[in-house]
Structures are given as structure tokens and as C-alpha cells.
C-alpha atoms as a PDB file:
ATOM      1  CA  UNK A   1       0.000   0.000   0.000  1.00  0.00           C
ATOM      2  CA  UNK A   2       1.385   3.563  -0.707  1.00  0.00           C
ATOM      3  CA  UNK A   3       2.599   5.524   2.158  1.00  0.00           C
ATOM      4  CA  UNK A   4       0.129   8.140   1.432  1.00  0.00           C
ATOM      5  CA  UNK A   5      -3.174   6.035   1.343  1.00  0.00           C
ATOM      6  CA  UNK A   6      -1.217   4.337   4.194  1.00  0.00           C
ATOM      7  CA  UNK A   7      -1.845   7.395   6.792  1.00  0.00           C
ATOM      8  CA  UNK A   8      -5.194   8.322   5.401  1.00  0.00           C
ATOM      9  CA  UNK A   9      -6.385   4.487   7.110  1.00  0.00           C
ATOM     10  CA  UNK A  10      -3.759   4.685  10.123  1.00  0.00           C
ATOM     11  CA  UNK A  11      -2.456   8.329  10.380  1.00  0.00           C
ATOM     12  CA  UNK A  12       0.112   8.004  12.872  1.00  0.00           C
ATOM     13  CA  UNK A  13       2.628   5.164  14.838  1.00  0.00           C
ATOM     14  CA  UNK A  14       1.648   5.315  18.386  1.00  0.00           C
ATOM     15  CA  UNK A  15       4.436   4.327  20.926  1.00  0.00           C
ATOM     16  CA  UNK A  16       4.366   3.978  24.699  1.00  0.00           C
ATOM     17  CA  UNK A  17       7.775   4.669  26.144  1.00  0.00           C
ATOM     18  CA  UNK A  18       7.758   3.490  29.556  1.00  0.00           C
ATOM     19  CA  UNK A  19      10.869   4.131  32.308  1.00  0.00           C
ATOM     20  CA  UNK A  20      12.047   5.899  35.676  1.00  0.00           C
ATOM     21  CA  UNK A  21      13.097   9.277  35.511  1.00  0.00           C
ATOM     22  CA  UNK A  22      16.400  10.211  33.855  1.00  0.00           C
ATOM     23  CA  UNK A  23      16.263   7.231  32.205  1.00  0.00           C
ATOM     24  CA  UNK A  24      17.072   9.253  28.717  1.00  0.00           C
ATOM     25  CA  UNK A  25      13.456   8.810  26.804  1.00  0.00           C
ATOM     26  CA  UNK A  26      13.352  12.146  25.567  1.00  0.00           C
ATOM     27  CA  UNK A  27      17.089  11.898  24.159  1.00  0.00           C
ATOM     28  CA  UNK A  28      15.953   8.669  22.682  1.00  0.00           C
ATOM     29  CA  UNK A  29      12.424  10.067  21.110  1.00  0.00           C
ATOM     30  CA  UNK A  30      14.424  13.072  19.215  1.00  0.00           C
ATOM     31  CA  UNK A  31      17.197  10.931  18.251  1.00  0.00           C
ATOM     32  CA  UNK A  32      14.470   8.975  16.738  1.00  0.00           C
ATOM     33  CA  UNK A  33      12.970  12.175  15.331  1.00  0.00           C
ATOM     34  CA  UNK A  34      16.304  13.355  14.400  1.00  0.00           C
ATOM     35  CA  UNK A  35      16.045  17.012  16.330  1.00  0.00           C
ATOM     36  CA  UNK A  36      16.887  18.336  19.488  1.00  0.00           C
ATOM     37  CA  UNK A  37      13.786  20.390  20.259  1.00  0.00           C
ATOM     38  CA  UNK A  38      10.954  19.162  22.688  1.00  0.00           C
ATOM     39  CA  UNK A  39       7.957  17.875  21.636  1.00  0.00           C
ATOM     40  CA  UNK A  40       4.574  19.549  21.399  1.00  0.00           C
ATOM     41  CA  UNK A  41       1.752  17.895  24.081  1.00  0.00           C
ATOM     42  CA  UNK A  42      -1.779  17.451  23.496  1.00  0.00           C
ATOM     43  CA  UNK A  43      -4.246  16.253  26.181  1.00  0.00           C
ATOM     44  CA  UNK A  44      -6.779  13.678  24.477  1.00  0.00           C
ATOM     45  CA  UNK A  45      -9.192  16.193  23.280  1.00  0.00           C
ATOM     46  CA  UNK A  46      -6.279  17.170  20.965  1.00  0.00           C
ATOM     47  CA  UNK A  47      -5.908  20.558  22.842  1.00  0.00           C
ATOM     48  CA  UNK A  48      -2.328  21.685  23.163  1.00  0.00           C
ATOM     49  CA  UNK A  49      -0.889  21.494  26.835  1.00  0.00           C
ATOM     50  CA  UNK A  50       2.123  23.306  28.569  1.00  0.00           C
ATOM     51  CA  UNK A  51       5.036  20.762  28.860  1.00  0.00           C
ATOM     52  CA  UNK A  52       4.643  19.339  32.335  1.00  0.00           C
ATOM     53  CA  UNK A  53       7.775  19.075  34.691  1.00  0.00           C
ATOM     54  CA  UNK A  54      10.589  16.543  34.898  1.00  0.00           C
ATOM     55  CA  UNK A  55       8.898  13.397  35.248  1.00  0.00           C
ATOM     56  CA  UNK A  56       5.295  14.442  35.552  1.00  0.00           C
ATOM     57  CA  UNK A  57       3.852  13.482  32.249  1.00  0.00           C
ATOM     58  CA  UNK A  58       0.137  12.338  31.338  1.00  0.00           C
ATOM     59  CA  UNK A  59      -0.143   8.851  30.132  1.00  0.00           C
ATOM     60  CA  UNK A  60      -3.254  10.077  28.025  1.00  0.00           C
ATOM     61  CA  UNK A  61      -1.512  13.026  26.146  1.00  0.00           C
ATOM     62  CA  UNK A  62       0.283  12.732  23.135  1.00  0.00           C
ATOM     63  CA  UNK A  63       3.348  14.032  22.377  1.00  0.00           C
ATOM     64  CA  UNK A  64       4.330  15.127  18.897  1.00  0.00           C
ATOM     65  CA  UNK A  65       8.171  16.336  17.634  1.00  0.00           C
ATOM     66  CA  UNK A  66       7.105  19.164  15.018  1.00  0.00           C
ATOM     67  CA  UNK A  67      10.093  17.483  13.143  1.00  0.00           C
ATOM     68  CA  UNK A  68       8.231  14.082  12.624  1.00  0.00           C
ATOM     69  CA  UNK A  69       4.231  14.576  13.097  1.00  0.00           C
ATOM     70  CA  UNK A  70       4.113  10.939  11.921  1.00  0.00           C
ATOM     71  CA  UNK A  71       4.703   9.553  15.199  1.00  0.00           C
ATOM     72  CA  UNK A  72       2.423  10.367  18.348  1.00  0.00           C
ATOM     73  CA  UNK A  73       4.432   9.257  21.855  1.00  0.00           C
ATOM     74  CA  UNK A  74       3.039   8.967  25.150  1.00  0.00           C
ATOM     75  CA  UNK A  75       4.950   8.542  28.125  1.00  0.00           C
ATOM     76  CA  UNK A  76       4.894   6.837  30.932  1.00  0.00           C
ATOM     77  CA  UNK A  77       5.191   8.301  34.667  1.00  0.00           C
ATOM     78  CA  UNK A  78       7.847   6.029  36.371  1.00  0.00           C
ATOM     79  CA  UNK A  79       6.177   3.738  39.092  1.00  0.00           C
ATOM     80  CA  UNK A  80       9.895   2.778  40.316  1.00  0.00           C
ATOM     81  CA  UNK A  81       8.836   3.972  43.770  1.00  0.00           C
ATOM     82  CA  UNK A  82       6.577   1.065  44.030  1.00  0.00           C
ATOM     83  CA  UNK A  83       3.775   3.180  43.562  1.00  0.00           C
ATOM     84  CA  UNK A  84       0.416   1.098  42.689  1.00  0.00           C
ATOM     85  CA  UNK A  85      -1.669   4.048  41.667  1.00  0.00           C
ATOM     86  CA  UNK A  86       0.948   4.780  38.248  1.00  0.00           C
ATOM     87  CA  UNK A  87       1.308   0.794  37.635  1.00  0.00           C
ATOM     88  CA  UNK A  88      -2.555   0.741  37.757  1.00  0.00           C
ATOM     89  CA  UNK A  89      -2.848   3.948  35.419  1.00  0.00           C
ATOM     90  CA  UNK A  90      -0.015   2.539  32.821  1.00  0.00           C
ATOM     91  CA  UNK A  91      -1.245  -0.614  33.020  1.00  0.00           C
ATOM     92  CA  UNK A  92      -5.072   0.240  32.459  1.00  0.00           C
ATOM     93  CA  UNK A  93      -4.026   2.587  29.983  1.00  0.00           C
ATOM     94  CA  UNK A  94      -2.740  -0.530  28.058  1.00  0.00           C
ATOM     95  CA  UNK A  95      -5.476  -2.536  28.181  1.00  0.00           C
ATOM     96  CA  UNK A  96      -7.891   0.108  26.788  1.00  0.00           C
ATOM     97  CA  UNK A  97      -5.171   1.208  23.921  1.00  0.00           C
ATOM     98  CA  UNK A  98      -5.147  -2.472  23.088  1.00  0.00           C
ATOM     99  CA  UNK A  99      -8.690  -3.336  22.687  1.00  0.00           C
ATOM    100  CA  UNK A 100      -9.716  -0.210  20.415  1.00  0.00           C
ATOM    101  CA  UNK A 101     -11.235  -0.907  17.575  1.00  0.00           C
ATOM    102  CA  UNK A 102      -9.763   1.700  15.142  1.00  0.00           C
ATOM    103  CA  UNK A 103      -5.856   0.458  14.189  1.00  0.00           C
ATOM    104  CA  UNK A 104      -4.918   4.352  14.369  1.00  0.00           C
ATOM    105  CA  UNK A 105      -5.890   5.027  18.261  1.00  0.00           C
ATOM    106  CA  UNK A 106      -4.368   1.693  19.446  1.00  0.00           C
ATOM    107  CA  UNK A 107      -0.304   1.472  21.099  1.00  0.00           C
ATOM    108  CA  UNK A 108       1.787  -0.038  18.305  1.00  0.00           C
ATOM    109  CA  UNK A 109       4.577  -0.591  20.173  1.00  0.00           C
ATOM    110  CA  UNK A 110       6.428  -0.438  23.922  1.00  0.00           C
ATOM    111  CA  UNK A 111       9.260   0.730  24.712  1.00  0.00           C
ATOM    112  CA  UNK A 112      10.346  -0.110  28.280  1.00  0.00           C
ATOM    113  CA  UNK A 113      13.477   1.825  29.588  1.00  0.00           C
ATOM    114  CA  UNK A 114      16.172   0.406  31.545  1.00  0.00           C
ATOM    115  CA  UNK A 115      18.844   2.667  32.777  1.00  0.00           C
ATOM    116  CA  UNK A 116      22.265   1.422  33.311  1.00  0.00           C
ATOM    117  CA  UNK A 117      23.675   4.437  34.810  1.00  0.00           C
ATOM    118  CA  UNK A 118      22.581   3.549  38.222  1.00  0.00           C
ATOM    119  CA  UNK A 119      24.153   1.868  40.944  1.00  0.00           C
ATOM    120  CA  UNK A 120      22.164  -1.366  41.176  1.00  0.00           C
ATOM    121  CA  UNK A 121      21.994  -1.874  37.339  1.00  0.00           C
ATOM    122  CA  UNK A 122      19.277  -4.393  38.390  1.00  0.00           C
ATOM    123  CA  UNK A 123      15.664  -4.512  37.970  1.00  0.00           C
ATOM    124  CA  UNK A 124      13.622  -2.454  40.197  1.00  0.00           C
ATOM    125  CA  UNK A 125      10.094  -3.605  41.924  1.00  0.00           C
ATOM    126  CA  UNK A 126       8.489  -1.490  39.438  1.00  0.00           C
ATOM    127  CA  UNK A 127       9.930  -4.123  35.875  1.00  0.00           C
ATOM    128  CA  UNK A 128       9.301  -7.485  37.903  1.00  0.00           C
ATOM    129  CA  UNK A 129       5.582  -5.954  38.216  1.00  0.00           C
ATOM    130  CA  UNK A 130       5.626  -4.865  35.044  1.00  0.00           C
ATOM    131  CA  UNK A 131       6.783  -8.048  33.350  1.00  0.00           C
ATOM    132  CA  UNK A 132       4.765 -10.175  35.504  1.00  0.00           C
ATOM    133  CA  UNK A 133       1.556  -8.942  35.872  1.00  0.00           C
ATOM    134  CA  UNK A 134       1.084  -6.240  32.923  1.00  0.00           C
ATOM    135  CA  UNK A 135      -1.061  -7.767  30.147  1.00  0.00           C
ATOM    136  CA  UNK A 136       0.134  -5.575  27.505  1.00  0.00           C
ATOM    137  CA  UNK A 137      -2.342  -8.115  24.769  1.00  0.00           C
ATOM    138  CA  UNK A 138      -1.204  -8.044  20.909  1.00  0.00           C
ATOM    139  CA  UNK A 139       1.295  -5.113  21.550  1.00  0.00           C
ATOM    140  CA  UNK A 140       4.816  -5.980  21.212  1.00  0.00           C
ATOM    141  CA  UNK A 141       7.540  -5.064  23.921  1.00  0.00           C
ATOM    142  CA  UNK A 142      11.261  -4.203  23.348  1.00  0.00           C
ATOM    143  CA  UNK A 143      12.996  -3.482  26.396  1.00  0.00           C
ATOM    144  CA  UNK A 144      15.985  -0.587  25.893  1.00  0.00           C
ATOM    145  CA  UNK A 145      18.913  -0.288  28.064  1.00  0.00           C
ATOM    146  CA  UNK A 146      19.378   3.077  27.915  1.00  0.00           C
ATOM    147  CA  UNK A 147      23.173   4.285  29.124  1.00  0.00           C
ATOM    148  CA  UNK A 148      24.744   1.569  28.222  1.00  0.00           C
ATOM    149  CA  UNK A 149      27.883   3.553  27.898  1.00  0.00           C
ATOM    150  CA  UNK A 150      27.730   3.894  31.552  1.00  0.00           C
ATOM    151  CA  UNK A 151      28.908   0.149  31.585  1.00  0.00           C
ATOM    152  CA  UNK A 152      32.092   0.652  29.561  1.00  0.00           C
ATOM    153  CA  UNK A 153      34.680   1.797  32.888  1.00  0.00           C
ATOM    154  CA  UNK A 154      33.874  -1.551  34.312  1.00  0.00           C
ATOM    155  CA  UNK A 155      34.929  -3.350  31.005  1.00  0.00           C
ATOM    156  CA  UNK A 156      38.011  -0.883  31.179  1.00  0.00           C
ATOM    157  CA  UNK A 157      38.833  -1.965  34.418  1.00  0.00           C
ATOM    158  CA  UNK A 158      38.589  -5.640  33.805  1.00  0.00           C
ATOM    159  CA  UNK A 159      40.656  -5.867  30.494  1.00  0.00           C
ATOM    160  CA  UNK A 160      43.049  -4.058  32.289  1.00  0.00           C
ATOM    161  CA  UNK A 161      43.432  -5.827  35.067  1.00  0.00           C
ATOM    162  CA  UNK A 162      44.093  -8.879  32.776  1.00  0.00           C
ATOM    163  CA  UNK A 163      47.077  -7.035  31.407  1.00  0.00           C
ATOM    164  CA  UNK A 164      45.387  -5.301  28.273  1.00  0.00           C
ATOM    165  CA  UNK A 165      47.585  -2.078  27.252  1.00  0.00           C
ATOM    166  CA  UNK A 166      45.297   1.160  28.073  1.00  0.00           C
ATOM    167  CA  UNK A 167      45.007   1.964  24.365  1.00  0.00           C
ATOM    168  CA  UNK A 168      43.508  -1.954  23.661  1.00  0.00           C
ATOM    169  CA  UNK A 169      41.177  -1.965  26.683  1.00  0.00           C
ATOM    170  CA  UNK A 170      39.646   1.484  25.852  1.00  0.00           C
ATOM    171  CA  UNK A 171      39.236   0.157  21.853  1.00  0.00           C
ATOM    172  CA  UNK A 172      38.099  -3.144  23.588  1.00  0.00           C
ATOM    173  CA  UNK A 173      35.671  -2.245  26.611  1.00  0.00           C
ATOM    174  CA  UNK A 174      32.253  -1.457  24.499  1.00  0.00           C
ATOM    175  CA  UNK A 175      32.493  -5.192  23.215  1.00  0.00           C
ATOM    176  CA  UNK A 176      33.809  -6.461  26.676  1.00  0.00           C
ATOM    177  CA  UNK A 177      30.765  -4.716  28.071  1.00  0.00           C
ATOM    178  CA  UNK A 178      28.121  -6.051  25.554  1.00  0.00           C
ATOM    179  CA  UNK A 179      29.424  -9.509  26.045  1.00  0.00           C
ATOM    180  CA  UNK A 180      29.483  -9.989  29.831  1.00  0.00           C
ATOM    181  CA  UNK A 181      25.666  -8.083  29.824  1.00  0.00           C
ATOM    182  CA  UNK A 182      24.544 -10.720  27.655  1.00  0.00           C
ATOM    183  CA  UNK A 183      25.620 -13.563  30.330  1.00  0.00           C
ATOM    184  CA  UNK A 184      24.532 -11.133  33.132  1.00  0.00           C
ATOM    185  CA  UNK A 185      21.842 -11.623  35.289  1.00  0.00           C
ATOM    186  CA  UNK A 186      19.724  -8.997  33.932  1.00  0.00           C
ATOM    187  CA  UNK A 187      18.669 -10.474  31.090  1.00  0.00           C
ATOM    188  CA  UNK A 188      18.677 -14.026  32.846  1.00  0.00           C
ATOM    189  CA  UNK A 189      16.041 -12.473  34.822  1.00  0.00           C
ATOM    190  CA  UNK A 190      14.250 -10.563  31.834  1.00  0.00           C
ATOM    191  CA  UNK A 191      13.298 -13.579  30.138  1.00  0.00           C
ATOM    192  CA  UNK A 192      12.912 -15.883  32.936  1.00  0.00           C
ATOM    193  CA  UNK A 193       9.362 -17.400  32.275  1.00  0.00           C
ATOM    194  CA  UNK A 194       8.700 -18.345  35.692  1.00  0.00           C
ATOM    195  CA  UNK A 195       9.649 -14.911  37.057  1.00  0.00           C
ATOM    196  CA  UNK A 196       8.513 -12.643  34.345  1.00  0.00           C
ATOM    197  CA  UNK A 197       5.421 -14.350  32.836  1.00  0.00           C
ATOM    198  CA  UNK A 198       4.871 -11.513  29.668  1.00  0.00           C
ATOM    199  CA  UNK A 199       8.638 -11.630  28.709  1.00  0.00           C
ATOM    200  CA  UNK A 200       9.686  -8.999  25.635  1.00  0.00           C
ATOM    201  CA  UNK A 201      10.068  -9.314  22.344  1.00  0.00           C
ATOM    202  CA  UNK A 202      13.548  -8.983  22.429  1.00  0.00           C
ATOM    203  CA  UNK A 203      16.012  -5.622  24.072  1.00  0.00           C
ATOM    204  CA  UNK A 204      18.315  -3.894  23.044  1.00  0.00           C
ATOM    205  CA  UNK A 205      21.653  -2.254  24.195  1.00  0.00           C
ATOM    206  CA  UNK A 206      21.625   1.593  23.520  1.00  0.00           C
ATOM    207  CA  UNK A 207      24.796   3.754  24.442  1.00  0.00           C
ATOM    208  CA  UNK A 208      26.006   7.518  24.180  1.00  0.00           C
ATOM    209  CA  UNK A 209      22.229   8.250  22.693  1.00  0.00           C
ATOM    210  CA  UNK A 210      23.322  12.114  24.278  1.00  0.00           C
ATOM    211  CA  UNK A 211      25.996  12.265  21.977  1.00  0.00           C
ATOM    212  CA  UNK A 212      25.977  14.007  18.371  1.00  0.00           C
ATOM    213  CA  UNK A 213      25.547  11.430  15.646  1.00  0.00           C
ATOM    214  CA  UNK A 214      24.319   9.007  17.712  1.00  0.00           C
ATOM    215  CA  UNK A 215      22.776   5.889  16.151  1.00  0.00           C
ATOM    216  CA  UNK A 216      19.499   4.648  16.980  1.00  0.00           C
ATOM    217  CA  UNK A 217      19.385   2.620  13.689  1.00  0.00           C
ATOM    218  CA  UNK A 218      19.292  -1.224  15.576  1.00  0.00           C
ATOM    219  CA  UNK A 219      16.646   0.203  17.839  1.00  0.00           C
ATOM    220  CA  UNK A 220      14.626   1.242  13.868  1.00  0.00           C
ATOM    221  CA  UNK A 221      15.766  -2.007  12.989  1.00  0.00           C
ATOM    222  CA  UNK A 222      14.476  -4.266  15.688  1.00  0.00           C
ATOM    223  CA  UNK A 223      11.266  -2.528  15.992  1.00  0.00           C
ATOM    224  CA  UNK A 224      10.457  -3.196  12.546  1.00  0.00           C
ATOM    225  CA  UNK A 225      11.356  -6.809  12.890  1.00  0.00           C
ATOM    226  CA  UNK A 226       9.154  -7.568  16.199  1.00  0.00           C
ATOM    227  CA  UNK A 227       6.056  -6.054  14.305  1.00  0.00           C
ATOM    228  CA  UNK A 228       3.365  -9.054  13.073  1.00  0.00           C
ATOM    229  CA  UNK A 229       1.036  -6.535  10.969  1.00  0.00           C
ATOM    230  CA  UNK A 230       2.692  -5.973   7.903  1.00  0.00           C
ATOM    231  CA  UNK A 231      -0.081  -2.515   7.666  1.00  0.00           C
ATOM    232  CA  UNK A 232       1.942  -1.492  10.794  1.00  0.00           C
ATOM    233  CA  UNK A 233       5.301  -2.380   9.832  1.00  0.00           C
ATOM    234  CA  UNK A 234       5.098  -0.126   6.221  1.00  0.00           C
ATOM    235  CA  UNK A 235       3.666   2.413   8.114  1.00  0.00           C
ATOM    236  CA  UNK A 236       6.400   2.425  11.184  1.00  0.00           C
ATOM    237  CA  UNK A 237       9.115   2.100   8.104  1.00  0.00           C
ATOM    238  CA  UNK A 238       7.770   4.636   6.250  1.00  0.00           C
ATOM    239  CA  UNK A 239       7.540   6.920   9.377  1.00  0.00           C
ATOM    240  CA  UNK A 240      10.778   6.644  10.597  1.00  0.00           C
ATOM    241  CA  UNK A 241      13.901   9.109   9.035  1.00  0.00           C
ATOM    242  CA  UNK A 242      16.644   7.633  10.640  1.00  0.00           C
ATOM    243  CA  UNK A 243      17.310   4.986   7.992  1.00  0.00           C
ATOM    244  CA  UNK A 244      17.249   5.095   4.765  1.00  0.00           C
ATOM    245  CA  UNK A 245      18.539   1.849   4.332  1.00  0.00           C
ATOM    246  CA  UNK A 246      15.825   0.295   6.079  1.00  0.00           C
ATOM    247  CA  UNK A 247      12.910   1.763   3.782  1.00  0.00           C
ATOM    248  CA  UNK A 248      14.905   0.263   0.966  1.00  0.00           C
ATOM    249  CA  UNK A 249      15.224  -2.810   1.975  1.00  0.00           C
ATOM    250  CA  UNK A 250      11.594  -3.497   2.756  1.00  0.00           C
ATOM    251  CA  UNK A 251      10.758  -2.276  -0.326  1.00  0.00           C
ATOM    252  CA  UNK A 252      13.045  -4.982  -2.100  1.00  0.00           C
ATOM    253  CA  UNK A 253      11.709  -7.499   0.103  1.00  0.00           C
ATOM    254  CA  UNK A 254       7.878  -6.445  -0.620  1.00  0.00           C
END
């Protein structure tokens, strides 16, 4: 289907970005939109709002990057506190988004953010609730661990202290990093079935997102990849202006 008659059925790609605060959404959301200004807020009767503070966002309003009108956000208040009332909110907000009946008011996508630039680098109460009792229906999850850099002087460290020259463990550590996440126990405990009975899709790893030219082309990539509806996945491919690639590909493979 073209692009064009495309938006006229769906109009927009809706995505949920869910994660604590500073846990580097917004970075990620105009990476994606490839600017640096904020994004314009509407409440749901499409009325334009004042930005809200720091970490004091309305599930129901839509954000919009004047850059890239083609996607519509919404964000998530972190319920990393514990706090039932914002779990109940996101996760109600979820079940109603999945169950409406037009394709263009329904979440296409989640994006659940994991920082890495804390101390614990572990899952909080607030993801083990999530990812066991949040029936998030058709709607496909991707998990991002956002700051990944933030794991790369530990990596340092290690090579070093197995001898690695200073120049080789700096060229070394992102790799070194990557690899021992992967046999961590964070992602052990992400897709433990037992634990976490509505697993995601899949995650990805996503580091120095504040920094200019940063590349947020695997997190286009794998988005496209996890989505079933091939309406949705033209649309989200179409939408998208980080990769050119990508659009080119589908098209060959269409």
C-alpha cells in the first residue's frame, strides 16, 4: 500500500515509552525524530498542553516532535517507587489502547526503559511488576537499556586488570561490556518465564544516545522486525527518518 493512502487508514505510529526518571526517553524520542527540540503535548481532546515538569507526564496526552508529526508518543510516569496508583494507570491505559477498535488510536509498540547508569543496574520492583503482571495483549515489547555507555569503565577496568595495554582496553571495553551483559543476570532475569510471565520481544543495548551522531538505527531495525502486521510495519518504516537503508530494503523485500 502507498505511504500516502497508508496514513489516510492509520495516520500516525503510536508508541508507549515506559521508564524511571532520567532514564534518557526524551534523548531517545528526538534521536528517533532526528532534532533536538521538545515535543509539542496534546491532552486527548487534541488541545495543546504546557510541557509538564521533569517526570510528571500524562499517560493520556500525546506528544508530537514538530520534526516528525508521523509519530504520536506517550509517556509513561515512572512507578519505580513502588507506587500502585501509576502501575494501575499505565497498566489500564494498556489494556484500553489495546482493545480499540480503530488500528490508528491503538499502542503499536512499547518501549520499556532500563537505565544502566545507576548503581544497582538491576531490575527495580516497578519491571518485575511490570513483566509479571502487565497484560500488555497483541502489543509488542522491546525493552531498551538506555546508558549503556555507563557500563564501559567496568569493562576498562577488567581488560586491564588482565594485562590489556590502556590503548587496547579502551578500543576493547564497548564489546567487553556487551558480552558480559549478555551472560549477566539482567537479562537471565528478563526472560525468565517463571519470574517474568509476559517476557519482551527482544532488548536492546543503547549507548552515548546524548551524543551528536548518535545511532538509533538497531533500535529502527528491531522494531520493525518484532512487528506481526505488515499494515503497521510499512507504516512504522515509512515513518521513521533515521534509515534510509531500512525503507529500501523493505521495499526490495515487498
Amino acid at each position: 500500500m502507498d505511504p500516502s493512502e497508508l496514513r489516510k487508514k492509520i495516520e500516525r505510529f503510536r508508541i508507549l515509552i515506559i521508564g524511571r526518571a532520567n532514564a534518557g526517553k526524551t534523548t531517545i524520542l528526538q534521536r528517533i525524530c532526528k532534532t533536538r527540540e521538545n515535543p509539542e503535548i496534546y491532552n486527548s481532546a487534541g488541545e495543546k498542553v504546557q510541557s509538564p515538569q521533569r517526570g510528571m507526564h500524562d499517560i493520556e496526552n500525546e506528544m508530537v516532535f514538530r520534526n516528525n508529526p508521523g509519530f504520536v508518543f506517550h509517556d509513561s510516569r515512572g512507578f519505580e517507587a513502588g507506587g500502585q496508583f501509576e502501575f494501575d494507570k499505565a497498566k489500564a491505559f494498556i489494556a484500553s489502547r489495546s482493545k480499540e477498535i480503530s488500528l490508528s488510536d491503538r499502542i503499536h509498540v512499547i518501549w520499556y526503559c532500563i537505565p544502566m547508569d545507576e548503581d544497582s543496574r538491576s531490575f527495580t520492583e516497578a519491571e518485575v511488576k511490570f513483566f509479571s503482571q502487565c497484560d500488555t495483549g497483541s502489543i509488542p515489547v522491546i525493552v531498551l537499556f538506555t546508558k549503556f555507555d555507563a557500563l564501559y569503565d567496568g569493562g576498562f577496568a577488567e581488560l586491564r586488570s588482565k594485562g590489556v595495554s590502556r590503548k587496547d582496553a579502551k578500543a576493547l571495553a564497548p564489546q567487553h561490556a556487551k558480552e558480559a551483559f549478555a551472560n549477566g543476570p539482567q537479562l537471565k532475569l528478563l526472560y525468565d518465564h517463571k519470574g517474568n510471565q509476559r517476557p519482551p520481544k527482544c532488548h536492546i543495548c543503547l549507548p552515548d544516545m546524548d551524543k551528536d551522531g548518535a545511532d538509533c538505527g538497531p533500535l529502527i531495525e528491531r522494531t520493525a522486525e518484532i512487528l506481526n502486521d505488515d499494515t503497521l510495519k510499512q507504516l512504522f518504516v515509512s515513518t521513521q527518518r533515521t534509515t534510509l537503508e531500512l525503507c529500501m530494503r523493505y521495499a526490495v523485500e515487498r
